[in-house]
C-alpha atoms as a PDB file:
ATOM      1  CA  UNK A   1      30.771  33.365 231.306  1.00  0.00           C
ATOM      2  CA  UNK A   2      27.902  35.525 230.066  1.00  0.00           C
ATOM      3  CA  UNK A   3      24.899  35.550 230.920  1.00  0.00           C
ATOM      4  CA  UNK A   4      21.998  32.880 230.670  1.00  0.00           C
ATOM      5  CA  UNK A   5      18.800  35.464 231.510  1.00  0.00           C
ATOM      6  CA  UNK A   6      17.955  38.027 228.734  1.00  0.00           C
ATOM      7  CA  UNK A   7      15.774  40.684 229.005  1.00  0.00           C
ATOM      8  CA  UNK A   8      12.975  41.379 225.887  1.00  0.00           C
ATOM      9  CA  UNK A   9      13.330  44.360 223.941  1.00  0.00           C
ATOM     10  CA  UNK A  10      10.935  47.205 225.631  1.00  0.00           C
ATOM     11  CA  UNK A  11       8.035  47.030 223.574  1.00  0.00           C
ATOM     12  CA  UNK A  12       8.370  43.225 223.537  1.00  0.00           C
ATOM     13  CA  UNK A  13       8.437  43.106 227.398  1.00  0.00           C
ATOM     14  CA  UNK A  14       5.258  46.215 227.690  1.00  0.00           C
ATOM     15  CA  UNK A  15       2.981  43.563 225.769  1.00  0.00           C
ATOM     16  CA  UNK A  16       3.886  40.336 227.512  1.00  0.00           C
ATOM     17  CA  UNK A  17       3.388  42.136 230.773  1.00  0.00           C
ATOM     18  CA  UNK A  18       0.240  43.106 229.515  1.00  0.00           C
ATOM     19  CA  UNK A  19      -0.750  38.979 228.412  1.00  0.00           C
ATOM     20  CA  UNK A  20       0.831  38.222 232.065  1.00  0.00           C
ATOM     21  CA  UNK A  21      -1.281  40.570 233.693  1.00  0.00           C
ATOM     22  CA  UNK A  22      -4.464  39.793 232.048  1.00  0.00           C
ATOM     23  CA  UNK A  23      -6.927  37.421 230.860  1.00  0.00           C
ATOM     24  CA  UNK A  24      -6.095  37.224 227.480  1.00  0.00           C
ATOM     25  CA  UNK A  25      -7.473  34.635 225.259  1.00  0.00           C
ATOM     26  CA  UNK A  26      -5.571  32.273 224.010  1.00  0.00           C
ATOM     27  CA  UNK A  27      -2.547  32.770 227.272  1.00  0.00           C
ATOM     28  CA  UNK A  28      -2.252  29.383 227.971  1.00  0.00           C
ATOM     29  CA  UNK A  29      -1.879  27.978 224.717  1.00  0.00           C
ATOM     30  CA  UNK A  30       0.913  31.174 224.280  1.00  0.00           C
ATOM     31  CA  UNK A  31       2.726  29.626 227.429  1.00  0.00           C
ATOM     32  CA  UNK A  32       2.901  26.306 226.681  1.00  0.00           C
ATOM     33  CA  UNK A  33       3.907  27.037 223.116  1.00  0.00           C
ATOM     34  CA  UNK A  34       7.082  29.014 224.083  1.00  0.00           C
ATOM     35  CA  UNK A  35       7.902  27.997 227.536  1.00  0.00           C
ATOM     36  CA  UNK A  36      10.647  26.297 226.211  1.00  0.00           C
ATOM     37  CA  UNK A  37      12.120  28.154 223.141  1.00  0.00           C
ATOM     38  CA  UNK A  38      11.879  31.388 225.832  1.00  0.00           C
ATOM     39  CA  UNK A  39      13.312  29.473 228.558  1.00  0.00           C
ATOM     40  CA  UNK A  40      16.347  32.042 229.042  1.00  0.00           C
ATOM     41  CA  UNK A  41      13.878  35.070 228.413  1.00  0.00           C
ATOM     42  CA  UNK A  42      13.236  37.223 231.462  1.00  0.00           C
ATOM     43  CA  UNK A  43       9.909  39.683 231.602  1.00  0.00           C
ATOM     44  CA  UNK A  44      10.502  42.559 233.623  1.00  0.00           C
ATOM     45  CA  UNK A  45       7.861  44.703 235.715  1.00  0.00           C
ATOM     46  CA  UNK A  46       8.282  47.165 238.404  1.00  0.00           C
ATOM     47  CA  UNK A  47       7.927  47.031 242.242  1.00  0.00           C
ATOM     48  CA  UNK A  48       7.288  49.687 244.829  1.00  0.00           C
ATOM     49  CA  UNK A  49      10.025  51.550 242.216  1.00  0.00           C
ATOM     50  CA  UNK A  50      12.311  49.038 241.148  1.00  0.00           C
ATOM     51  CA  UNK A  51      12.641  46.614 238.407  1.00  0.00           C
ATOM     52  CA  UNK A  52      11.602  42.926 238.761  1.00  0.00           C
ATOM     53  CA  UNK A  53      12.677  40.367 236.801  1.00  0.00           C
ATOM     54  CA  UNK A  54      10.843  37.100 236.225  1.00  0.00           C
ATOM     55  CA  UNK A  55      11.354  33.763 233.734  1.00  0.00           C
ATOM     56  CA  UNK A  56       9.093  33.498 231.112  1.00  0.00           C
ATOM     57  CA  UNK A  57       8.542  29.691 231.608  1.00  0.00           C
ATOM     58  CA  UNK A  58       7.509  30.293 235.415  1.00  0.00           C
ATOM     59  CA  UNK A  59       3.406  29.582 234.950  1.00  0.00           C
ATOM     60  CA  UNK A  60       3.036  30.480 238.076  1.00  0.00           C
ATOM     61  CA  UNK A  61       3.660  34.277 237.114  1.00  0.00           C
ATOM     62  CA  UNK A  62       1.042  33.562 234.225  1.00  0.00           C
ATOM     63  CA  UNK A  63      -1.404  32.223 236.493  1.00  0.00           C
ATOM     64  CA  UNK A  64      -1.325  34.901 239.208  1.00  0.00           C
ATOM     65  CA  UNK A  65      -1.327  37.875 237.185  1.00  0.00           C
ATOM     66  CA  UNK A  66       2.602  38.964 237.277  1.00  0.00           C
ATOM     67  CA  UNK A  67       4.592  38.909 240.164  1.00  0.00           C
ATOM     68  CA  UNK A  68       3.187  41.877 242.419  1.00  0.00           C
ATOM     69  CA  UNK A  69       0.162  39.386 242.833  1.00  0.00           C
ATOM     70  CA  UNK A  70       1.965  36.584 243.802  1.00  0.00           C
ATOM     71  CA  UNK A  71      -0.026  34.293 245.881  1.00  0.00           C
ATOM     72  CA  UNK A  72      -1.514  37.184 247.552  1.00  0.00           C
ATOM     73  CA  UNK A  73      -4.142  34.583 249.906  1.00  0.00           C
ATOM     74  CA  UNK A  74      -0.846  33.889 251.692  1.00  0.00           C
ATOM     75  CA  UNK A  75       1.468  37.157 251.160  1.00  0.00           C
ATOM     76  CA  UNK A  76      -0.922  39.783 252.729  1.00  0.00           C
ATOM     77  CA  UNK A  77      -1.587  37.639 255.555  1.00  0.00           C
ATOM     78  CA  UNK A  78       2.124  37.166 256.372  1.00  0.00           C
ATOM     79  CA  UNK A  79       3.241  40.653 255.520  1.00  0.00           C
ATOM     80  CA  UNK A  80       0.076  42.062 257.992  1.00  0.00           C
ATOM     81  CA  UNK A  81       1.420  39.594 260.920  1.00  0.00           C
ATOM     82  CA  UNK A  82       4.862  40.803 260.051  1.00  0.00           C
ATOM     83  CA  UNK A  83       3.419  44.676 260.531  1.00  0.00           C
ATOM     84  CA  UNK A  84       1.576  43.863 263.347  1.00  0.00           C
ATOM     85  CA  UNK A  85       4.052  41.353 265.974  1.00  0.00           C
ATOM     86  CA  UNK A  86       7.398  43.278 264.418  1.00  0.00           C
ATOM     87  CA  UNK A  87       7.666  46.583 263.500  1.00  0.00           C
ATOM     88  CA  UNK A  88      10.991  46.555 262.640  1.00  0.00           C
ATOM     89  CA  UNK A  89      13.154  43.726 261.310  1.00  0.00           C
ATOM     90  CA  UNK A  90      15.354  41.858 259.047  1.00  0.00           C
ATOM     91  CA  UNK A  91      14.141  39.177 256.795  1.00  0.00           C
ATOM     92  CA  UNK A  92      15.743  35.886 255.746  1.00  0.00           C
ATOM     93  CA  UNK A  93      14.397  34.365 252.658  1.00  0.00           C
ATOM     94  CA  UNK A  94      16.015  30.682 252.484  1.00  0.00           C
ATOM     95  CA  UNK A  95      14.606  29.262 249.026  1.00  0.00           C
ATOM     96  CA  UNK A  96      14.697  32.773 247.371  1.00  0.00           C
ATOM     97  CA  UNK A  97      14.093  31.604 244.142  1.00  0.00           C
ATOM     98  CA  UNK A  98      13.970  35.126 242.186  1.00  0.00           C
ATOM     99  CA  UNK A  99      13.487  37.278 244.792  1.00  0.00           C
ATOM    100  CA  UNK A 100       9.418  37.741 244.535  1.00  0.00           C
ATOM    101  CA  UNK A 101       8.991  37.369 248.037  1.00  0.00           C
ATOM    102  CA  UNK A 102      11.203  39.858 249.515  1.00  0.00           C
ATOM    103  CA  UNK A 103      10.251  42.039 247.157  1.00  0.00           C
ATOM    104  CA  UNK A 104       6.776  41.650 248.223  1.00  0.00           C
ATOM    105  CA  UNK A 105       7.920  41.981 251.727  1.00  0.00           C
ATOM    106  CA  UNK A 106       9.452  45.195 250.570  1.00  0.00           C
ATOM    107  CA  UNK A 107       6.473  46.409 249.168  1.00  0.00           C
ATOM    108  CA  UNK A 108       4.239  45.788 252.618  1.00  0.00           C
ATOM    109  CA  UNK A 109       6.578  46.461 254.926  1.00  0.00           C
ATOM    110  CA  UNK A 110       7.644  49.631 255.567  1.00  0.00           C
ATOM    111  CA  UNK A 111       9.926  48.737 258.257  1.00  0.00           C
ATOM    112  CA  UNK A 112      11.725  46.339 257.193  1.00  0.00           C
ATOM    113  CA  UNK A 113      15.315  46.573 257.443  1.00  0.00           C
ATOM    114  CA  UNK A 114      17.505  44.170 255.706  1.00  0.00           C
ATOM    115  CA  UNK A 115      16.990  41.577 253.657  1.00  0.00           C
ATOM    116  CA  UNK A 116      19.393  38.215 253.016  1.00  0.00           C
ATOM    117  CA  UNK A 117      18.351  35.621 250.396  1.00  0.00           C
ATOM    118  CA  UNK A 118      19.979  32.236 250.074  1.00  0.00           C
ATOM    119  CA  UNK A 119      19.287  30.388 246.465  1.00  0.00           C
ATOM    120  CA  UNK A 120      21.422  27.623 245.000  1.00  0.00           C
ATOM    121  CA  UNK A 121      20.217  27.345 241.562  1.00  0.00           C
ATOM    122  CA  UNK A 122      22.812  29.330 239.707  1.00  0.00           C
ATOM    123  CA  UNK A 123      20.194  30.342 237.173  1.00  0.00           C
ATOM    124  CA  UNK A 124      17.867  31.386 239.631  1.00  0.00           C
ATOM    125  CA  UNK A 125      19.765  33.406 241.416  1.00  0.00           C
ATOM    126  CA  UNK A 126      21.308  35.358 238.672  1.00  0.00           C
ATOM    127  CA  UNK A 127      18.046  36.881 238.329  1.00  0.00           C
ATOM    128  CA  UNK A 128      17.573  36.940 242.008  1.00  0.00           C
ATOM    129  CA  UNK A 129      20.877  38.761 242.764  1.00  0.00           C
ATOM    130  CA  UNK A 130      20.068  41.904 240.282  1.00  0.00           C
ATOM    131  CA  UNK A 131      16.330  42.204 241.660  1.00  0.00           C
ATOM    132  CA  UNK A 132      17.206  42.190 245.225  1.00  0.00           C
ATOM    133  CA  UNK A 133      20.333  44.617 244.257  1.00  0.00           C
ATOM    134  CA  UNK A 134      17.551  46.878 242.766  1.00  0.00           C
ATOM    135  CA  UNK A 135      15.593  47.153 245.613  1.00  0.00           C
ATOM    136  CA  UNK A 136      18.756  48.246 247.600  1.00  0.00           C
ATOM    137  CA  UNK A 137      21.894  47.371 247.169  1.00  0.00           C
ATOM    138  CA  UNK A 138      22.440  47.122 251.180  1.00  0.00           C
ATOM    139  CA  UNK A 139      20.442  43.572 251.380  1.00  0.00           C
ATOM    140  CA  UNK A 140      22.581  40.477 250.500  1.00  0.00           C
ATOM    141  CA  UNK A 141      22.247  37.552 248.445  1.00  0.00           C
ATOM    142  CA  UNK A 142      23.996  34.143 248.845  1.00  0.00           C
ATOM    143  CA  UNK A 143      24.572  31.278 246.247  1.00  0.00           C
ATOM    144  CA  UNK A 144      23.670  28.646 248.517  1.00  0.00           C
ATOM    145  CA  UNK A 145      21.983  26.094 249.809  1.00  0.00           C
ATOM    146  CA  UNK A 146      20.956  26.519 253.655  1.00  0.00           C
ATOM    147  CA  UNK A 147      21.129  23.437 255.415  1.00  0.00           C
ATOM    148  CA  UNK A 148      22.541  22.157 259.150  1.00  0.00           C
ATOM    149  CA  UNK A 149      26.149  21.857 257.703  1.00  0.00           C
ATOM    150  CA  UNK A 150      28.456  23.286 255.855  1.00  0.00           C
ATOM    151  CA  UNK A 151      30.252  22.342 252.926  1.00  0.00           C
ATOM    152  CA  UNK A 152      29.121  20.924 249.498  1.00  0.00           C
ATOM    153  CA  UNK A 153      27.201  18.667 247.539  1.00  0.00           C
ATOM    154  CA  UNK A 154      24.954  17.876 245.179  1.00  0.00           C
ATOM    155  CA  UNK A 155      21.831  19.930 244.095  1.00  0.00           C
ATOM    156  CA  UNK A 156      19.798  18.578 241.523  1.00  0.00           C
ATOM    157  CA  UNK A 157      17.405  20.509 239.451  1.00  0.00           C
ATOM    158  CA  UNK A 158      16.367  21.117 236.006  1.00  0.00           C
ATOM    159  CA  UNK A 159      19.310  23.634 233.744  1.00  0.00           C
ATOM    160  CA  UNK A 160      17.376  24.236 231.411  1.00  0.00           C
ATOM    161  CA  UNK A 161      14.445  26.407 232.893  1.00  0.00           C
ATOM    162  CA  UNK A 162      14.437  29.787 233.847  1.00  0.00           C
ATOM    163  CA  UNK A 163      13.664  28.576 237.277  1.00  0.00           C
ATOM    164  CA  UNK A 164      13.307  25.001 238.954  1.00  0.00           C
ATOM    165  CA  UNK A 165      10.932  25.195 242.138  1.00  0.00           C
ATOM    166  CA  UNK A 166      11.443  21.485 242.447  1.00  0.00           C
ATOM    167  CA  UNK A 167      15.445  21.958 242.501  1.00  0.00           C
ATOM    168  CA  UNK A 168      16.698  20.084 245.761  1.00  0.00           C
ATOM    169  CA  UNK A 169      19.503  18.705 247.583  1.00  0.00           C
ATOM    170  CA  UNK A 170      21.058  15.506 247.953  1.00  0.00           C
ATOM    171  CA  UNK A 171      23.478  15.602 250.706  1.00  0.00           C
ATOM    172  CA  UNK A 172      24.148  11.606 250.503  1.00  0.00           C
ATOM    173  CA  UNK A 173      25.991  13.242 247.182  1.00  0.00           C
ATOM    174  CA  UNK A 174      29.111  14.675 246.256  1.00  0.00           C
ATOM    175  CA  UNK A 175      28.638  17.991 244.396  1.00  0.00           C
ATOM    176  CA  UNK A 176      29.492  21.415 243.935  1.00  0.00           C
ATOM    177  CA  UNK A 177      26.675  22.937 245.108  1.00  0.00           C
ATOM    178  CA  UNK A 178      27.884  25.725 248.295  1.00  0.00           C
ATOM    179  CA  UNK A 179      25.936  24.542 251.396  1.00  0.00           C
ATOM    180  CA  UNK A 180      26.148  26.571 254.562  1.00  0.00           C
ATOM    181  CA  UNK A 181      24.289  27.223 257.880  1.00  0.00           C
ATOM    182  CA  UNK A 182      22.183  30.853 258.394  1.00  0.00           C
ATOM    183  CA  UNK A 183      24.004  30.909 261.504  1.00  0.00           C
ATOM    184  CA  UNK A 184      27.610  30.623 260.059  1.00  0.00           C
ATOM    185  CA  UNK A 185      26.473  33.046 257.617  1.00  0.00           C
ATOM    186  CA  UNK A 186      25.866  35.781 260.408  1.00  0.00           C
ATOM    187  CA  UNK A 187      28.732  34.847 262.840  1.00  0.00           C
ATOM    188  CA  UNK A 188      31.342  34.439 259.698  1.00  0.00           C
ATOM    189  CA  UNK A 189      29.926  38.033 258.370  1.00  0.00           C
ATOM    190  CA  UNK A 190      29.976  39.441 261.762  1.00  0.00           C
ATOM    191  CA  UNK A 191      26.462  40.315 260.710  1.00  0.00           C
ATOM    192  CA  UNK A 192      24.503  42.636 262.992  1.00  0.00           C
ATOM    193  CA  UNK A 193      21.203  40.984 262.989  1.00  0.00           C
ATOM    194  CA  UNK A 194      17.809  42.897 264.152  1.00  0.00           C
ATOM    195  CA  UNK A 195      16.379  42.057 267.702  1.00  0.00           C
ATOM    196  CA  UNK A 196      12.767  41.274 265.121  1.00  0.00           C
ATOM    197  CA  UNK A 197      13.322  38.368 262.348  1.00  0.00           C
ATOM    198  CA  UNK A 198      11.303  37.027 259.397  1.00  0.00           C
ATOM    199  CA  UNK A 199      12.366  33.913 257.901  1.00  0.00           C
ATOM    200  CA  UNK A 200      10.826  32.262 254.866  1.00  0.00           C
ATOM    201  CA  UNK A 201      11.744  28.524 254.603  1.00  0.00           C
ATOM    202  CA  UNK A 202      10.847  26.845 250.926  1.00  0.00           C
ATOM    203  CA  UNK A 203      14.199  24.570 250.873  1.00  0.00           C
ATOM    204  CA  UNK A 204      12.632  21.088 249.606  1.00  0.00           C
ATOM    205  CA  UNK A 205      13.155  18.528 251.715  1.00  0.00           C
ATOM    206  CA  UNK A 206      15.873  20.524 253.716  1.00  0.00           C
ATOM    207  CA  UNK A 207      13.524  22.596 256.589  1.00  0.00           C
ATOM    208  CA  UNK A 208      14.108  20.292 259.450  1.00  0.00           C
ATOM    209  CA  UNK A 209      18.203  20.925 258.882  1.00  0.00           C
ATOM    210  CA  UNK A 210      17.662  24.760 257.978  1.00  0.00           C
ATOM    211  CA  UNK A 211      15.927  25.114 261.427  1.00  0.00           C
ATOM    212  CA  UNK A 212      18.433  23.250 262.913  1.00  0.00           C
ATOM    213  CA  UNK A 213      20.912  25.656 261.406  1.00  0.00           C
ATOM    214  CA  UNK A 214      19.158  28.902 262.105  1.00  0.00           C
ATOM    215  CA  UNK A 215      18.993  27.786 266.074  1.00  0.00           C
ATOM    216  CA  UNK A 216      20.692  30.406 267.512  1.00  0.00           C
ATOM    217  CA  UNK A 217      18.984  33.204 265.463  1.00  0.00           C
ATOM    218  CA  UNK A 218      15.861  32.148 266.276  1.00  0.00           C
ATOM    219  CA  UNK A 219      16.922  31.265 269.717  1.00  0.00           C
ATOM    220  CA  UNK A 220      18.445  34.564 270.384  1.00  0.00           C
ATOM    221  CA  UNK A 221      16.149  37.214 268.665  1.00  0.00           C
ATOM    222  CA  UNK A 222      13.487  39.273 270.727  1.00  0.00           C
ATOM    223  CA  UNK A 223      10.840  38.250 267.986  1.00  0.00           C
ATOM    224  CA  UNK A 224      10.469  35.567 265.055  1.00  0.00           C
ATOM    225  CA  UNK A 225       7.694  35.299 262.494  1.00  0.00           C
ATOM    226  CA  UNK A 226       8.268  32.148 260.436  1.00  0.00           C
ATOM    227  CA  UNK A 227       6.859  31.575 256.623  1.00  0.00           C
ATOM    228  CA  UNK A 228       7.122  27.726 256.194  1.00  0.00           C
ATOM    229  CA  UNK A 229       6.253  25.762 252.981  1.00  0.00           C
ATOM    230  CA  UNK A 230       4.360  22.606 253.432  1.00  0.00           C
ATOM    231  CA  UNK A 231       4.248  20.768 250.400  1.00  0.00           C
ATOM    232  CA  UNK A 232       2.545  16.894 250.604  1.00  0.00           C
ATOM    233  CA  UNK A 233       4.996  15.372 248.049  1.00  0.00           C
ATOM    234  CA  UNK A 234       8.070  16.793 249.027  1.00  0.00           C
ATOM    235  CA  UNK A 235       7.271  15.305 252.744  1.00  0.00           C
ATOM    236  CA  UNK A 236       6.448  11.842 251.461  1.00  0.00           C
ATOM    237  CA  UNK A 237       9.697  12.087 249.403  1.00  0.00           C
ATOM    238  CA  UNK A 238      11.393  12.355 252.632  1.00  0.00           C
ATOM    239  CA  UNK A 239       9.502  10.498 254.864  1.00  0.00           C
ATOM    240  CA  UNK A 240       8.182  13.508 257.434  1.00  0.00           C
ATOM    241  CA  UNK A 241       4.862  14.807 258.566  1.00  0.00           C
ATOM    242  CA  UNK A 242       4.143  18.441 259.357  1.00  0.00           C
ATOM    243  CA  UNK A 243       4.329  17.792 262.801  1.00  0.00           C
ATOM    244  CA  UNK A 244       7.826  17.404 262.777  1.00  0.00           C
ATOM    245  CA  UNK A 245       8.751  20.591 261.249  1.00  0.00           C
ATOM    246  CA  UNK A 246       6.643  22.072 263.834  1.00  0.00           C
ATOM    247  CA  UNK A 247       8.361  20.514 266.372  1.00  0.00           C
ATOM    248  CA  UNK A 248      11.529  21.411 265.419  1.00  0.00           C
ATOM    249  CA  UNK A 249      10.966  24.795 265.478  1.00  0.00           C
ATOM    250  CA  UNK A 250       9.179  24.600 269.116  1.00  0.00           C
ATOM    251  CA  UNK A 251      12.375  22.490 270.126  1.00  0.00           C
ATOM    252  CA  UNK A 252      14.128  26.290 269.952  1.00  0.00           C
ATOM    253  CA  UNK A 253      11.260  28.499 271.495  1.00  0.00           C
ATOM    254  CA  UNK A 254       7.544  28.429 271.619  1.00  0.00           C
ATOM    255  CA  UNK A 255       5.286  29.337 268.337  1.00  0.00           C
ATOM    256  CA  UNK A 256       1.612  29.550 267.351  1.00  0.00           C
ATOM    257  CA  UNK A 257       0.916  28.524 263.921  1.00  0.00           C
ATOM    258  CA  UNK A 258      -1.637  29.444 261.564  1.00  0.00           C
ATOM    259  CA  UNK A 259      -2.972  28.547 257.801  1.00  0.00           C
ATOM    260  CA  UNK A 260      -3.275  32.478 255.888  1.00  0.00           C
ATOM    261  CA  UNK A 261      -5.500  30.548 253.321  1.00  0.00           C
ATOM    262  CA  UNK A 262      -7.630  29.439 255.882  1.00  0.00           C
ATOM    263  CA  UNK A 263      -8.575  32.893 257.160  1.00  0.00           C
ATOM    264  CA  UNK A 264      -5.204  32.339 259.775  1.00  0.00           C
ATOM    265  CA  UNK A 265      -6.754  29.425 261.630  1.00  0.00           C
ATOM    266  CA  UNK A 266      -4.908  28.690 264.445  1.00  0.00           C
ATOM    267  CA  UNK A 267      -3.473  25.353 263.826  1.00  0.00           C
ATOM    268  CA  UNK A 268      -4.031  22.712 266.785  1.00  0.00           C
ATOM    269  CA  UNK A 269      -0.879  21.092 267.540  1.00  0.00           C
ATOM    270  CA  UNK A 270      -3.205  18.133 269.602  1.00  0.00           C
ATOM    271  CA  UNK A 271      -4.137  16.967 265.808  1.00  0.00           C
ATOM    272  CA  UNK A 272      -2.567  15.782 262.994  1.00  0.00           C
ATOM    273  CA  UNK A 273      -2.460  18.917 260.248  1.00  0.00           C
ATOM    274  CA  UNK A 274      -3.868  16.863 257.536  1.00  0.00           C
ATOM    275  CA  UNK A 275      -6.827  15.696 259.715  1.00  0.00           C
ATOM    276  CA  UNK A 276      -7.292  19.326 260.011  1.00  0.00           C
ATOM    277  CA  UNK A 277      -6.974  20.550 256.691  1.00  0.00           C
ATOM    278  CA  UNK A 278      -7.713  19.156 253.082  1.00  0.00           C
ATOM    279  CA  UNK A 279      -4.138  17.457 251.989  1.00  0.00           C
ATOM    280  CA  UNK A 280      -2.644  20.108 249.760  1.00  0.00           C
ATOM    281  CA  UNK A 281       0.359  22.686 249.552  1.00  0.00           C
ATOM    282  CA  UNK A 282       0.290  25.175 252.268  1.00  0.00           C
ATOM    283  CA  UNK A 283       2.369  28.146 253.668  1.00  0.00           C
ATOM    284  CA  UNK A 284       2.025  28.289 257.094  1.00  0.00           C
ATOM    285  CA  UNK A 285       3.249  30.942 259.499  1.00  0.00           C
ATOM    286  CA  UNK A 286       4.651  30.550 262.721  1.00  0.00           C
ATOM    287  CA  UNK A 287       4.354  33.785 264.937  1.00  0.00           C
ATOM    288  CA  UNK A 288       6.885  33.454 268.446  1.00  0.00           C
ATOM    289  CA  UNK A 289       5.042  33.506 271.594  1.00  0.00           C
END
């Protein structure tokens, strides 16, 4: 099977990085104009040395000015608590999507040590796999879906974009879809895990079982710095509240939690988030105590 993801021709790809990276009259119009018709199109950049791949029908890539400022109001925040509580450590990046994350990590951290990335959308994460090989070809990527079980089902999502972010699973559903624990992942491996951990959860829908799956990392590692996606639709989808997700997490050791676009405010776990904060998406970061 070949592949789905082509790069642009050099010159091509210098002056779309260029549009990307820039306010450039007329962008938006350019986007929505050929976000289909350049679906399978890929735009590559460079990152701390190596080169970065993204879909050219991911706006969000548009609208933040290329990948290396990706959400930055909640990246530099998380990489600085990452620099500050860890040091050194591994980082797990569960809802890898392309990679942009870790590679941000990458950038920030200087210490960190290996990285593992689990995506299911096969499109996805045939960009994903040669971005995160290009950083080093040490970290590890994984086809699937992270969950609290492991087997297969179904994973719905949209085939022909470069990149669903609204891709989720439906485990009620047979399917094909490879869904595994993070924990059978490292005892199946034999993986030698850092005493520090970072783990990014953007899953859709799936965070309370991904926790529950990732208990005894969390449980048994010296330090853990959580990234955790909070996204209002997603939760009413599946009937939660932020508090349980919290919870969850605090069911396997004790965390402080903090909003990066709210200048880290320390979130108060008497309250309700959403009586505490203006009902939008959030990443919020959970730093072991």
């Amino acid at each position: 099977m070949g592949s789905f993801m082509h790069k642009l021709p050099k010159l091509f790809n210098s002056i779309m990085v260029y549009i990307q990276c820039h306010e450039v009259m007329g962008k938006y119009r350019l986007y929505e104009a050929t976000k289909l018709s350049c679906s399978n199109k890929l735009i590559s950049y460079q990152i701390k040395g190596a080169e970065f791949s993204v879909p050219w029908d991911q706006w969000c890539f548009w609208k933040n000015y290329g990948p290396e400022n990706y959400y930055l109001e909640e990246i530099e925040p998380f990489t600085s608590v990452l620099n500050e509580q860890l040091v050194a450590f591994d980082f797990f990046d569960l809802g890898a999507d392309v990679g942009v994350v870790s590679a941000l990590v990458n950038k920030y951290c200087d210490k960190v040590n290996n990285i593992y990335c689990f995506e299911p959308n096969p499109t996805s994460f045939e960009v994903l796999q040669t971005n995160i090989a290009n950083i080093d070809s040490a970290h590890k990527t994984y086809n699937m879906a992270v969950s609290d079980f492991v087997g297969q089902c179904h994973f719905t999502f949209n085939q022909s974009q470069g990149s669903d972010h609204e891709g989720h699973l439906i485990t009620t559903e047979q399917g094909l879809t490879q869904v595994t624990t993070v924990d059978a992942v490292i005892d199946d491996a034999g993986l030698v895990i850092h005493d520090n951990v970072a783990i990014k959860i953007d899953v859709e829908g799936q965070e309370l079982a991904t926790l529950s799956g990732a208990q005894q990392l969390i449980q048994q590692a010296k330090r853990v710095v959580i990234l955790l996606e909070l996204h209002p639709d997603v939760l009413a989808r599946d009937n939660q509240q932020p508090e349980s997700l919290f919870s969850a997490a605090e069911d396997l050791r004790a965390f402080k939690w903090i909003v990066p676009v709210q200048a880290n405010q320390e979130i108060d776990r008497t309250l309700p988030f959403f009586e505490q904060f203006k009902t939008q998406q959030y990443d919020v970061i959970g730093i072991s105590l």
